[in-house]
Protein backbone atom coordinates (compact mmCIF):
# COMPACT_ATOMS: atom_id res chain seq x y z
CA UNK A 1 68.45 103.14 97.06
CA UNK A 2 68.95 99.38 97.87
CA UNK A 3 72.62 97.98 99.20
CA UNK A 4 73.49 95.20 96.99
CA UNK A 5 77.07 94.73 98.52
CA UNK A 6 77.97 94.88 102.58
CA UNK A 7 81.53 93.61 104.12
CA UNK A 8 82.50 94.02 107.21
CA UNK A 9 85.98 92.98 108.64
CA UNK A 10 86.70 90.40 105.67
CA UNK A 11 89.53 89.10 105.40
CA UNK A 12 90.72 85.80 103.31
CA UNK A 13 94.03 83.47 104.17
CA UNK A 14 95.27 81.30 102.18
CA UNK A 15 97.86 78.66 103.44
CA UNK A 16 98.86 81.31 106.32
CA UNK A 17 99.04 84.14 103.63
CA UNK A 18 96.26 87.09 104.19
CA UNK A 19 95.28 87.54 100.58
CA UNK A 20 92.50 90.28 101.94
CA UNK A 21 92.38 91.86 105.18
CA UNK A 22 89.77 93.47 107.17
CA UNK A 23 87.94 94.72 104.01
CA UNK A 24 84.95 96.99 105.04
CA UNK A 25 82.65 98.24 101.89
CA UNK A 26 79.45 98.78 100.87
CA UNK A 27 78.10 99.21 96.76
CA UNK A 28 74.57 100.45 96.75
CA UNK A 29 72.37 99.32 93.58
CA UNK A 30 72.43 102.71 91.81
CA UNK A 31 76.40 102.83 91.78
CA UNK A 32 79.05 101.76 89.30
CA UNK A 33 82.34 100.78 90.95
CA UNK A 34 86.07 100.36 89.44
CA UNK A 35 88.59 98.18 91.73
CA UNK A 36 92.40 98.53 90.72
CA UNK A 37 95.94 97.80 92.35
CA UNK A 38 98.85 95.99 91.41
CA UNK A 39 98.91 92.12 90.83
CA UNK A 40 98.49 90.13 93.93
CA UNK A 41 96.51 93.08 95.66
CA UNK A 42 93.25 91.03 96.21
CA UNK A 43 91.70 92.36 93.19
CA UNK A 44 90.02 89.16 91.93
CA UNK A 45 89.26 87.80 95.78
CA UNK A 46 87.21 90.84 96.33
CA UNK A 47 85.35 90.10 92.90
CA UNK A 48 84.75 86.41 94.21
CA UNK A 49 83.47 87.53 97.80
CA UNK A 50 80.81 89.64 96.11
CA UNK A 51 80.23 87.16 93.37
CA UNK A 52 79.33 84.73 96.45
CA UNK A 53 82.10 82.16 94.91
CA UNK A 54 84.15 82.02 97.86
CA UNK A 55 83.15 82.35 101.79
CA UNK A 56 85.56 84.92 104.17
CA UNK A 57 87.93 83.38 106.10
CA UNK A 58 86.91 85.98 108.90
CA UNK A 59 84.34 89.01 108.87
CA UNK A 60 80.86 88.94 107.21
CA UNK A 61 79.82 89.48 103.69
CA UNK A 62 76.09 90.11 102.64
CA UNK A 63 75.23 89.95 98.90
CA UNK A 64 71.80 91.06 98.05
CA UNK A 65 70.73 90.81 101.70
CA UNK A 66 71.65 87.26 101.91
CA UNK A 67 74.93 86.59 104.03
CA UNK A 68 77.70 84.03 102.77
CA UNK A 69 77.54 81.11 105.01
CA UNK A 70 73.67 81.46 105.82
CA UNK A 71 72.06 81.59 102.13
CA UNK A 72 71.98 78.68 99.51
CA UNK A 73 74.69 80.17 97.19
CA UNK A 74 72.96 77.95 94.07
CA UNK A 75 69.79 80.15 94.88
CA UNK A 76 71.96 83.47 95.50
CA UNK A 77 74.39 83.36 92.36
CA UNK A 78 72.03 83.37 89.90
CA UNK A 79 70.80 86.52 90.43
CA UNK A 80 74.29 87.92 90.14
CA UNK A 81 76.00 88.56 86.01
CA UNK A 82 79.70 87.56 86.74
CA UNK A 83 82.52 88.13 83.49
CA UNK A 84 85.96 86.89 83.19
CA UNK A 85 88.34 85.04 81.72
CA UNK A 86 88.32 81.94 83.76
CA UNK A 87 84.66 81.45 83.16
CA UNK A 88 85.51 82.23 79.64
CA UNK A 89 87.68 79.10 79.61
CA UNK A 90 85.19 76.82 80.35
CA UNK A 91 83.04 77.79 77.22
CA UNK A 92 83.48 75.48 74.12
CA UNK A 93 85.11 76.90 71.54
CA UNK A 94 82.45 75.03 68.99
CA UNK A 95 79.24 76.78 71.08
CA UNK A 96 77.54 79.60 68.72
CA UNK A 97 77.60 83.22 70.05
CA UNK A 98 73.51 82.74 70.53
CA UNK A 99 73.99 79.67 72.64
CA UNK A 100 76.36 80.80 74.73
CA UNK A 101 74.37 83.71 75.80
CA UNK A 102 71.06 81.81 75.63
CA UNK A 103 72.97 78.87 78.17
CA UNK A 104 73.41 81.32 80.95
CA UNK A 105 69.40 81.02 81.33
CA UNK A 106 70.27 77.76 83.01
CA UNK A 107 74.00 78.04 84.63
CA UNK A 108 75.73 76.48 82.26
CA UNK A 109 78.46 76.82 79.95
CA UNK A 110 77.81 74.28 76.80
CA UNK A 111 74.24 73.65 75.39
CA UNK A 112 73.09 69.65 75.61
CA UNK A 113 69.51 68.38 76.27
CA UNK A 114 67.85 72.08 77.91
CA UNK A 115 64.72 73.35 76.51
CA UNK A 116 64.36 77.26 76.12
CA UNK A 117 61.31 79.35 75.77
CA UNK A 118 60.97 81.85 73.15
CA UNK A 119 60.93 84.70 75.13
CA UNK A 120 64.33 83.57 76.06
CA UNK A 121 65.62 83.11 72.39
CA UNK A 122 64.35 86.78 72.00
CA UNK A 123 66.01 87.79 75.23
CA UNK A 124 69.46 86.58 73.91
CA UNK A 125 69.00 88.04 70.87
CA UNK A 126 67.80 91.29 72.04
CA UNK A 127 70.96 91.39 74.34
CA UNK A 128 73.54 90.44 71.29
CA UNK A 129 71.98 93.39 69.50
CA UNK A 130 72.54 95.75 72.41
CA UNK A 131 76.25 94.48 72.83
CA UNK A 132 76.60 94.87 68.57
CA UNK A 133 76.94 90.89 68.17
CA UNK A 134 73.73 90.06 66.18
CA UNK A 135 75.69 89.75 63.06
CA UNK A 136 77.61 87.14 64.93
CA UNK A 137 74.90 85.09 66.29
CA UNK A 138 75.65 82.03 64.26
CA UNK A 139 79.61 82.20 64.47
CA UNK A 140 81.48 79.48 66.74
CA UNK A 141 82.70 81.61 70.10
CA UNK A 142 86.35 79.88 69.59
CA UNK A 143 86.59 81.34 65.99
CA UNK A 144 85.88 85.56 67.79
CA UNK A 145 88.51 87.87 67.69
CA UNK A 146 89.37 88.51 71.48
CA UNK A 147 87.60 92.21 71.64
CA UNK A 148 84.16 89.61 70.21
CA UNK A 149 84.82 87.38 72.77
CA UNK A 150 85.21 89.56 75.93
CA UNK A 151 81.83 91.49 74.59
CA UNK A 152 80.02 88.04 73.85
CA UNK A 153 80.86 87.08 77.86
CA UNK A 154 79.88 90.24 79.49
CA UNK A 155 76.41 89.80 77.14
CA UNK A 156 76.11 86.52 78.83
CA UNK A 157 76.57 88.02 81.81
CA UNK A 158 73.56 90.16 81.70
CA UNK A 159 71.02 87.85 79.78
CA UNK A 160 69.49 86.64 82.92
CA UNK A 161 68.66 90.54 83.94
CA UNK A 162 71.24 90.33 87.46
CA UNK A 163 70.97 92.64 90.37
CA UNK A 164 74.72 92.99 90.61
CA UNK A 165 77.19 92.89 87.65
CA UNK A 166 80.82 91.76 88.27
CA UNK A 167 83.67 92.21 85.26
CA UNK A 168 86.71 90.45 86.14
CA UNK A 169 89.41 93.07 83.42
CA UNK A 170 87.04 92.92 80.66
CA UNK A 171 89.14 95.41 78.70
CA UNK A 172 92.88 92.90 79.06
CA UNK A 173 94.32 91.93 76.50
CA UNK A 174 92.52 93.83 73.51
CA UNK A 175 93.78 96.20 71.33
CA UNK A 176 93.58 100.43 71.11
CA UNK A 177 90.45 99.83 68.92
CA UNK A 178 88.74 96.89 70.31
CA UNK A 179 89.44 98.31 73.54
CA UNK A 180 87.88 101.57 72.73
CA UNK A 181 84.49 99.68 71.59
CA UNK A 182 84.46 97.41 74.02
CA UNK A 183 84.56 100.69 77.29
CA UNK A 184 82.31 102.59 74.61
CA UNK A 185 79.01 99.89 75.07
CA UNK A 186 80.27 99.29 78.84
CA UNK A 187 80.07 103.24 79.69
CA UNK A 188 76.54 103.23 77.90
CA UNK A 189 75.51 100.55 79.41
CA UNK A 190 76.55 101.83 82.94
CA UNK A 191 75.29 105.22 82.49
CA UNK A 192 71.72 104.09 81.76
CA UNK A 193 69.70 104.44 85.25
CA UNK A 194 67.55 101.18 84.40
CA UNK A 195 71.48 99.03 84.46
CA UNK A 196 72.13 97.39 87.37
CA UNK A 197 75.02 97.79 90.05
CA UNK A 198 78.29 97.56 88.43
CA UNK A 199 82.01 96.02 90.02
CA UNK A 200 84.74 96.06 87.41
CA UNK A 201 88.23 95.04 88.12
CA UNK A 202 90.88 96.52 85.67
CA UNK A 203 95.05 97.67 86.20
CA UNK A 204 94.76 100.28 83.84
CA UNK A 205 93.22 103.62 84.77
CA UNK A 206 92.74 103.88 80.71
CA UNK A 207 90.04 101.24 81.06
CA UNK A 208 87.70 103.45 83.30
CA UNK A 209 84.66 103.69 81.40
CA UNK A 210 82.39 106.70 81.61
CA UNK A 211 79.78 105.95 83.72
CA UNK A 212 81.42 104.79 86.39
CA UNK A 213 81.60 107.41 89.40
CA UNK A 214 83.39 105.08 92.34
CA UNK A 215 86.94 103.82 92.48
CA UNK A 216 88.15 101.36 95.61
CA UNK A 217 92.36 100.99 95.54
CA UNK A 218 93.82 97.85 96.60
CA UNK A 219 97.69 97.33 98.19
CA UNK A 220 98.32 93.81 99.85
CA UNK A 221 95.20 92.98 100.63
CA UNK A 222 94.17 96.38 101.92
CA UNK A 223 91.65 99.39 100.91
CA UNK A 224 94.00 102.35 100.33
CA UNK A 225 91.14 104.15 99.33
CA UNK A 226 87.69 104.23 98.35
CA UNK A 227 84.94 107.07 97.40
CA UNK A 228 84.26 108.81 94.10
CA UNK A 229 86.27 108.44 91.00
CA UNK A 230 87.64 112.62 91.15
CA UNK A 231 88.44 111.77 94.99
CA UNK A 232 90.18 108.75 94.44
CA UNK A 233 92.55 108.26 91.03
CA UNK A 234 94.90 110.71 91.27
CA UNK A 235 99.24 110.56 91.32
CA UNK A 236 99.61 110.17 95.14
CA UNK A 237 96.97 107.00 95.68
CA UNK A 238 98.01 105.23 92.49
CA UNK A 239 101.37 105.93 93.32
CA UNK A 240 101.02 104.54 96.78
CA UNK A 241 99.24 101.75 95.49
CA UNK A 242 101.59 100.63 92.77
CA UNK A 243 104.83 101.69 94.56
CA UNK A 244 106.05 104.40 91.96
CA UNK A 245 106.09 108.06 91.03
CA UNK A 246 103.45 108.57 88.52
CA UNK A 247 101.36 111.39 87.05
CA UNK A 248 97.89 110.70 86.69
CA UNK A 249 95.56 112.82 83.99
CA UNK A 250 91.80 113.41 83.25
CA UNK A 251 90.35 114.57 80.07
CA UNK A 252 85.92 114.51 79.33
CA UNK A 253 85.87 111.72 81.91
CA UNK A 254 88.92 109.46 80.91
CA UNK A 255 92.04 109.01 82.91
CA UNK A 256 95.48 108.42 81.93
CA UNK A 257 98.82 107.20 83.84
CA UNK A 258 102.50 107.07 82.91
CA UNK A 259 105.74 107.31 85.35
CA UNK A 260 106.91 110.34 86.50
């Protein structure tokens, strides 16, 4: 068992506000990891650290052995799949489904003068047949319903075969049914030994997937706690974390929330 993942004392300020602080974790290659908290916890700061986007204000971070601030980063982040809406933005809406999986071969987000292989053709469209998109392989990504479009990025994510995969809420915004299909392929995916290590950001416990056997809790820029899923989502660290009475359920593997 490798460590993909290693802060130690990170912490991140921002115009004199401490957006993390003192953040000490470690994700090993064989584990898949769900981070939640309340808005403005740090959630998507964390996701950037490890996605080797940003550099700690204080502390050290080491992704895939290479520490922030020592490494080339262009070397470092291709080797890491990285999902979420922002990047999502910055895909043309005109791009097929096949290109915009077959683009992340080279970084980028919008095919123009590149020159693929075959085997990475086949790749991409081995992939969009994994992630049920193969029917959609000619469509234009802006024309996707939303529960296409988040599966279409996280098969992006993956076509270049990463040692670390980061999903930035890859279940928001989609409906009971695409939301269902969409943590259906993820907790699949997740669960199959030969898938890499797994971060996924999310504020709903009802977007857990199965697979996924490690939960970290945010609050202001803190860990409030951290360890396996059973250990960790339950009523009184939720409830800590999001600053109200709740009652927390499990059923096969799933978890749901509601107020108290």
């Amino acid at each position: 068992m490798a460590r993909v993942l290693q802060l130690s004392d990170v912490s991140v300020v921002r115009g004199g506000n401490t957006i993390l602080d003192s953040i000490s974790w470690n994700v090993e290659d064989s584990e898949r990891w769900v981070i939640l908290g309340p808005n403005g916890a740090g959630k998507t700061t964390l996701l950037q650290i490890a996605a080797a986007m940003i550099h700690p204000t204080t502390g050290t971070a080491q992704v895939l052995d290479d520490t922030i601030g020592r490494t080339d980063l262009f070397e470092l982040r291709p080797r890491i799949g990285f999902a979420s809406t922002a990047l999502a933005r910055r895909i043309p809406a005109s791009e097929t489904v096949l290109d915009v999986v077959l683009t992340a071969a080279y970084a980028v987000t919008g095919r123009w003068n590149e020159s693929y292989e075959d085997v990475d053709t086949r790749r991409a469209r081995r992939v969009l047949a994994e992630w049920k998109l193969d029917r959609l392989a000619s469509r234009r990504f802006g024309d996707l319903s939303d529960g296409e479009q988040k599966r279409v990025q996280i098969a992006r994510s993956i076509m270049t075969d990463p040692e670390m995969l980061l999903l930035d809420e890859p279940a928001a915004s989609l409906d009971l049914g695409a939301r269902e299909e969409l943590l259906q392929i993820l907790g699949g995916y997740a669960s199959a030994p030969s898938a890499p290590a797994i971060i996924m950001v999310t504020h709903h416990v009802e977007e857990i997937p199965l697979g996924f056997g490690h939960a970290l809790v945010l609050g202001d820029g803190a860990v409030l706690a951290s360890g396996p899923v059973a250990e960790v989502i339950n009523a009184d660290t939720l409830g800590n974390a999001f600053g109200l009475d709740l009652v927390v359920e499990e059923r096969e593997g799933r978890f749901a929330a509601r107020a108290a």
